[in-house]
Protein backbone atom coordinates (compact mmCIF):
# COMPACT_ATOMS: atom_id res chain seq x y z
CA UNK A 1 112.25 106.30 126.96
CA UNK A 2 109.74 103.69 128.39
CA UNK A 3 106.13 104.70 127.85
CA UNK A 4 104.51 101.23 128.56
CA UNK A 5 105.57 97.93 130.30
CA UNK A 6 104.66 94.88 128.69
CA UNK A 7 104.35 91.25 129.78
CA UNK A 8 105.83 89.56 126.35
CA UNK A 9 108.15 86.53 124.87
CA UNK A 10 108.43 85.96 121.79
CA UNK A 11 105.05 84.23 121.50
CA UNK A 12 102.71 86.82 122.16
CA UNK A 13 101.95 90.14 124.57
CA UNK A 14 99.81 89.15 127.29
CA UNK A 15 99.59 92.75 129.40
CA UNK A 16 100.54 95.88 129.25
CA UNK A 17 100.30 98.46 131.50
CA UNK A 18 101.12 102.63 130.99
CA UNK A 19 104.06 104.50 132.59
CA UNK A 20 102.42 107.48 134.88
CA UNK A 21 102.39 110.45 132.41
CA UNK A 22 103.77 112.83 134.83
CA UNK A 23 107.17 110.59 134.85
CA UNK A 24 107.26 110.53 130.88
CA UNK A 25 106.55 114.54 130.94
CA UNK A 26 109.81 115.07 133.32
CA UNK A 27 111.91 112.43 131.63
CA UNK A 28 111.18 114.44 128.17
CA UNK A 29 111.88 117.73 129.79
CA UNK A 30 115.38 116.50 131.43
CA UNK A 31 116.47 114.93 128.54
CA UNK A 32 116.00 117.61 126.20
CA UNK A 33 117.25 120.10 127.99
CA UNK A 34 120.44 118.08 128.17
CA UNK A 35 121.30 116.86 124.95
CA UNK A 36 120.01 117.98 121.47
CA UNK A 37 116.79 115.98 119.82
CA UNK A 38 117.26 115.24 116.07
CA UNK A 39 114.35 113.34 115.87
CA UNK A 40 111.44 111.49 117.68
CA UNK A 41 109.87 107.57 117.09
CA UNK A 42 106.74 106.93 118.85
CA UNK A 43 106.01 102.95 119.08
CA UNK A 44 103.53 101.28 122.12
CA UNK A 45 102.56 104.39 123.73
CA UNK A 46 100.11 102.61 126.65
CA UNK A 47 97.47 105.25 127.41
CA UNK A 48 95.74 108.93 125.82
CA UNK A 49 97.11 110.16 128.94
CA UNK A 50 100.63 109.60 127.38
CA UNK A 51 99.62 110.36 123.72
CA UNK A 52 98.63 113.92 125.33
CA UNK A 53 101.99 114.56 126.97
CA UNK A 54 103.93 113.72 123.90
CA UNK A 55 102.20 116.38 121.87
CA UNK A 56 102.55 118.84 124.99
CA UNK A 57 106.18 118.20 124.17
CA UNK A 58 106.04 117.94 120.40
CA UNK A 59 104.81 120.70 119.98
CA UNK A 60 107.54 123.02 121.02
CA UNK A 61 109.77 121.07 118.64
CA UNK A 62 107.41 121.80 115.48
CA UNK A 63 111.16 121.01 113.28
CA UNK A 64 111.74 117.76 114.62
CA UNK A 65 110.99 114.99 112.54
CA UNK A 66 108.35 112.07 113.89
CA UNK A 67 108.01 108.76 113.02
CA UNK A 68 105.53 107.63 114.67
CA UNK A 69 104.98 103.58 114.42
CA UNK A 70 100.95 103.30 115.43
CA UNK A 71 101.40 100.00 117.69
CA UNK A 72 97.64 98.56 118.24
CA UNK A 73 98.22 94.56 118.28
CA UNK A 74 101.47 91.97 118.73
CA UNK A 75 102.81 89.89 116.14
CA UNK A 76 100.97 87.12 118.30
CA UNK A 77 97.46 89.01 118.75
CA UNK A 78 97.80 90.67 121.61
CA UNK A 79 96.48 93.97 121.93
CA UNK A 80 98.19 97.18 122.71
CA UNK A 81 95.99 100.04 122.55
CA UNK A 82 92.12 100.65 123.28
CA UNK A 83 89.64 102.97 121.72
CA UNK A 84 90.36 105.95 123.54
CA UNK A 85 93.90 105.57 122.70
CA UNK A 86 93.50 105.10 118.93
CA UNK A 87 91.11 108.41 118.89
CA UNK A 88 93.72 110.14 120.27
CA UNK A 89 96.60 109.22 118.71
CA UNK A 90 94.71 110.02 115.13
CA UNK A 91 93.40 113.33 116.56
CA UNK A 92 96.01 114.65 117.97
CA UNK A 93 99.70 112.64 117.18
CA UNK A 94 99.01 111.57 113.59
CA UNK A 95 99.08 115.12 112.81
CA UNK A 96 102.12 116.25 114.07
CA UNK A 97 103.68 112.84 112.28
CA UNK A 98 106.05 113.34 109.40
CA UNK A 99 105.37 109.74 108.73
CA UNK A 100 103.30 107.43 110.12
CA UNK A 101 104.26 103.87 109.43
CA UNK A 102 100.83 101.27 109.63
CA UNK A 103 101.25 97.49 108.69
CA UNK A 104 98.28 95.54 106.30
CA UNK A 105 96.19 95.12 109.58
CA UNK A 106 96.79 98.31 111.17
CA UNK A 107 96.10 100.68 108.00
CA UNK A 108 92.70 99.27 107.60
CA UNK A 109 91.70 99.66 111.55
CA UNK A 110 93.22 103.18 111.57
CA UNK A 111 91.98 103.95 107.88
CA UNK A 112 88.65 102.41 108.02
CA UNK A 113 89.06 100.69 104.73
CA UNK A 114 89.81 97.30 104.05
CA UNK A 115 91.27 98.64 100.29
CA UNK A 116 94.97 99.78 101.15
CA UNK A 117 94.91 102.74 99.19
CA UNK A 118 91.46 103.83 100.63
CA UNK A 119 92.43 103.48 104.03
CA UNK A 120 95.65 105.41 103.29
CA UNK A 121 94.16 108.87 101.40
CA UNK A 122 91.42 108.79 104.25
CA UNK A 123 93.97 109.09 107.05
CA UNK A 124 96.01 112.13 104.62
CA UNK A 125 93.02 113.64 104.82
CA UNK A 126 92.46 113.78 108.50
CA UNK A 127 96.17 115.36 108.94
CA UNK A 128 98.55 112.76 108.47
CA UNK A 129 101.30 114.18 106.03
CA UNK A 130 102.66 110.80 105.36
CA UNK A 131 101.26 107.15 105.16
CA UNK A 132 104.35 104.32 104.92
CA UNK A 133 101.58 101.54 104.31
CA UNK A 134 104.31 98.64 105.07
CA UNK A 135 103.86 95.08 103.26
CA UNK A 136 105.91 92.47 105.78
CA UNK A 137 101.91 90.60 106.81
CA UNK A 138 101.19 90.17 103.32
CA UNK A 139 101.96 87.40 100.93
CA UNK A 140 104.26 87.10 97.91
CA UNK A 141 107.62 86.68 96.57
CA UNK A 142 108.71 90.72 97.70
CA UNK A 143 107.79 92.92 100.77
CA UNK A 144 106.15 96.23 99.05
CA UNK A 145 106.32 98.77 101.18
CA UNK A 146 104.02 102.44 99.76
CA UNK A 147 104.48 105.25 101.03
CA UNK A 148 101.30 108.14 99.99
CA UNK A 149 101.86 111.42 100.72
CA UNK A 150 99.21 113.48 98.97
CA UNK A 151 100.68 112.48 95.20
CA UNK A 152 98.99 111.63 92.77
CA UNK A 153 101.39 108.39 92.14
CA UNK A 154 102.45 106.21 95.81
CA UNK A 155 105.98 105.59 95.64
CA UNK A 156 106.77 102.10 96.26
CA UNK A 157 109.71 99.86 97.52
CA UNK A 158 110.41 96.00 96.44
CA UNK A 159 112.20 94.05 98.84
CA UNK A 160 112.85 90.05 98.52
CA UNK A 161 110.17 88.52 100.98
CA UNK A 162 112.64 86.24 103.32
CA UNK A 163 109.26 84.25 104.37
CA UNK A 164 108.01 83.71 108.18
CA UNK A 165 107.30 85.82 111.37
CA UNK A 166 109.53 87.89 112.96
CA UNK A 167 108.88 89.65 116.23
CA UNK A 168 110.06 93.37 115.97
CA UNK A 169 110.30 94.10 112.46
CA UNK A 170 108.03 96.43 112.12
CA UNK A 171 109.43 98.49 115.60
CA UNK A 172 112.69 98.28 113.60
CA UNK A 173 111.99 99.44 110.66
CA UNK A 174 110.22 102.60 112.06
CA UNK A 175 113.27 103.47 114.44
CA UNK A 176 115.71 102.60 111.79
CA UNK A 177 113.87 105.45 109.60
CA UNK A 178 113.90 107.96 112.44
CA UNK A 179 117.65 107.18 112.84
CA UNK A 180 118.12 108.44 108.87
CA UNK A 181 116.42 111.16 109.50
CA UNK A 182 118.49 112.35 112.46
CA UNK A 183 121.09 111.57 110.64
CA UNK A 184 119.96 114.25 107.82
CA UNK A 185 118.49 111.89 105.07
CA UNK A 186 115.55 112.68 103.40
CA UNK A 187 112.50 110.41 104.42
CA UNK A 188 112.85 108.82 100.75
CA UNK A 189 116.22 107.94 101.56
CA UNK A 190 115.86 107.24 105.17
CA UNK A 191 113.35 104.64 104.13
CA UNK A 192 115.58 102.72 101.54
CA UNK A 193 118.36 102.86 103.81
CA UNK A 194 116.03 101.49 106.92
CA UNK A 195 114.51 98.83 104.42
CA UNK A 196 117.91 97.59 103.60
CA UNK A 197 119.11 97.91 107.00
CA UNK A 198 115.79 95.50 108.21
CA UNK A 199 116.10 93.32 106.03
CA UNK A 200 120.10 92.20 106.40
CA UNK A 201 118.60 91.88 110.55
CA UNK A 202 115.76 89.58 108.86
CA UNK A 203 118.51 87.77 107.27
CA UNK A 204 120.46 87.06 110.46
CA UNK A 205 117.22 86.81 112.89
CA UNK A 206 117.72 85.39 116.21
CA UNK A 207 116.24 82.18 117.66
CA UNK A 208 116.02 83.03 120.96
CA UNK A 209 112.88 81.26 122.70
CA UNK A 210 109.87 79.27 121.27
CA UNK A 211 108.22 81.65 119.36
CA UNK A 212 109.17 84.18 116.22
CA UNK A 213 112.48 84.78 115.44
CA UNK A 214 113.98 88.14 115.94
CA UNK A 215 115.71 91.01 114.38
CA UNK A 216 119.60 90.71 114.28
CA UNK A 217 119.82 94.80 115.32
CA UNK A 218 123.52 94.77 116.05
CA UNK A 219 123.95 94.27 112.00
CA UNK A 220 125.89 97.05 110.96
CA UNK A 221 124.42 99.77 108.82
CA UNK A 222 125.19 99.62 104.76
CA UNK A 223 124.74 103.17 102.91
């Protein structure tokens, strides 16, 4: 469901503006009282406001897995989340996160570390359960993607580095992971079958106005 409208192309985000909380609180209660709810992925989420009625709900569904992608700036720069909103998400969603899944820029903001790993352990310490630092902003010839969850070792994930911007990959890959889960898979192997899955869409990327490519998401999955 829609919990913030955005003024975008493929350039850049240039506004964005919160759905009324009271809508997203009834569209959440109709739809799972309908159909069943395997699992939950959080991406722009617009205001506190809207972070609080997603735990209201969450927290009745303490089984369900979350993925929650922490959406605070575009590919382009634009921003999508204040202050207030990034306090609240870490106090309040982050813990209720089976994963949360931060890119290079985003770890350090939320993780107050510049030093990946640093960043990562202090946001497992303030309740995440999960950290899936991912590695598509960085440079080299693979993507490595780490995932810390109070270890001692990070498990990691090599994938061939296709080169350039895409718009959406990160949004992909999150959802992609929450779809393995609902599907029953682990989180180790919902995240090598979401990695694999983004990076065949990579492959194919779309050309579609003047900006970054993006994700082919009608590519079929591969097990």
């Amino acid at each position: 469901m829609l919990t913030c409208l955005t003024v975008q192309d493929t350039r850049n985000v240039y506004g964005a503006e919160a759905v009324n909380p009271e809508l997203i609180r009834q569209q959440l209660k109709y739809v799972s009282e309908d159909a069943p709810i395997h699992a939950v992925k959080t991406g722009a989420l617009g205001s506190s406001a809207v972070v609080e009625v997603l735990v209201e709900f969450l927290a009745k569904y303490p089984d369900i897995p979350v993925i929650t992608d922490p959406v605070i700036k575009a590919a382009g720069g634009g921003d999508l989340a204040d202050d207030e909103l990034l306090a609240t998400m870490k106090e309040r969603l982050f813990p209720l996160a089976e994963m949360i899944t931060p890119n290079g820029i985003e770890l350090a903001l939320l993780g107050e570390a510049e030093i990946p790993d640093e960043a990562a352990r202090k946001l497992l310490k303030k309740g995440c359960a999960s950290v899936l630092a991912t590695g598509g902003h960085g440079t080299g010839v693979c993507i490595t993607n780490v995932l810390y969850n109070g270890s001692p070792t990070p498990m990691t994930w090599d994938i061939e580095r296709i080169g350039g911007e895409y718009h959406g990959t990160g949004c992909t890959l999150a959802a992609a992971i929450a779809a393995g889960r609902a599907q029953g898979l682990s989180p180790h192997a919902a995240i090598s079958q979401a990695q694999n899955y983004v990076h065949r869409t990579i492959l194919h990327a779309l050309k579609v106005g003047e900006g970054q490519p993006v994700p082919d998401r009608g590519i079929l999955w591969e097990r």
